[in-house]
Protein backbone atom coordinates (compact mmCIF):
# COMPACT_ATOMS: atom_id res chain seq x y z
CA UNK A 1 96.70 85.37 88.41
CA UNK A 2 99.79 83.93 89.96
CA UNK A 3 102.19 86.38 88.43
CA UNK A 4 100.72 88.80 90.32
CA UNK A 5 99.95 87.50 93.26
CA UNK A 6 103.94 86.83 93.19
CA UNK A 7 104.59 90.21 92.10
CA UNK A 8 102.64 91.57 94.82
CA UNK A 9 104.70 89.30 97.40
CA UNK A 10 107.93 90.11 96.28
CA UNK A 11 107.42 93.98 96.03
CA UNK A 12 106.22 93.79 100.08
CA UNK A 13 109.20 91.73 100.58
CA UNK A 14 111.66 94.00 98.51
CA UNK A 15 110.33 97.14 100.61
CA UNK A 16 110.56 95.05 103.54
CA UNK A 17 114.22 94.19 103.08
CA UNK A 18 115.17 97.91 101.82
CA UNK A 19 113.79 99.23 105.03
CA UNK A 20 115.72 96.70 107.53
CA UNK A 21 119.04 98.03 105.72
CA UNK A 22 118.29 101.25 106.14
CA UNK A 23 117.63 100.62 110.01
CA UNK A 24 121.50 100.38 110.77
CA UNK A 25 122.64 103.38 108.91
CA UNK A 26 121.44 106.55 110.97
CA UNK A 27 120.08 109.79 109.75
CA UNK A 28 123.57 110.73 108.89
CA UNK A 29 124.49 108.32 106.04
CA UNK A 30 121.16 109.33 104.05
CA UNK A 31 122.80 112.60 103.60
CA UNK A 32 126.50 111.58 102.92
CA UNK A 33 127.65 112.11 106.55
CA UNK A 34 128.83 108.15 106.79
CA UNK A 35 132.66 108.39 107.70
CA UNK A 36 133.85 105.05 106.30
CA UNK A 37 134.94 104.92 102.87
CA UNK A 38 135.03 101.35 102.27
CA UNK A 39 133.33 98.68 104.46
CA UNK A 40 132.97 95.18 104.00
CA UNK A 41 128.98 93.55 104.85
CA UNK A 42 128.90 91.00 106.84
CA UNK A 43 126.96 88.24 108.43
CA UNK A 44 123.64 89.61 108.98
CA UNK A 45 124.07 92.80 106.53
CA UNK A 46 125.26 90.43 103.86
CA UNK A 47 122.56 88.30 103.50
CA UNK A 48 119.78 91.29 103.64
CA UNK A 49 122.20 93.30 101.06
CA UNK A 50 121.53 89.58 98.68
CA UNK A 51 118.01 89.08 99.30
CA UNK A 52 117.48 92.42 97.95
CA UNK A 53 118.99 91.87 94.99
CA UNK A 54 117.07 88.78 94.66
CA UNK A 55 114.05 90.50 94.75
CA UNK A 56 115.03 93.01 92.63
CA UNK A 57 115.06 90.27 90.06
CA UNK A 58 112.11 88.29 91.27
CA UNK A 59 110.16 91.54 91.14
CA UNK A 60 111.25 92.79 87.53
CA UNK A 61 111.23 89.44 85.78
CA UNK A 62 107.20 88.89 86.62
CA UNK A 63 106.38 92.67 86.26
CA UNK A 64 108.11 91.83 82.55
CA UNK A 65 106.33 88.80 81.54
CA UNK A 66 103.18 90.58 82.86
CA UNK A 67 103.70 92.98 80.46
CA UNK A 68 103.95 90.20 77.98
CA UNK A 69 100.52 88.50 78.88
């Protein structure tokens, strides 16, 4: 019951975080149109762009030991 009740949180928080990155990028970089080739994150950005991956984790190791049990 816990597993998923923390698999539940951390896929709301995974969207969550996917969809304030997204935010700051524009209707142009979904297609490709971003004009910067390389671009460092920073402050803000930086700690979304971690949290996500995070998540990520969070969210695939309980959806893989609820598998197991």
């Amino acid at each position: 019951m816990i597993i998923d009740i923390v698999q539940i949180v951390s896929a709301i928080a995974l969207i969550i975080v996917i969809i304030l990155q997204n935010r700051g990028s524009g209707l142009g970089a979904a297609f490709g149109g971003e004009g910067n080739v390389y671009r460092s994150r920073r402050s803000v950005e930086k700690v979304l762009f971690q949290l996500t991956i995070i998540l990520a984790v969070v969210f695939f190791i309980t959806a893989f030991v609820n598998i197991l049990f």
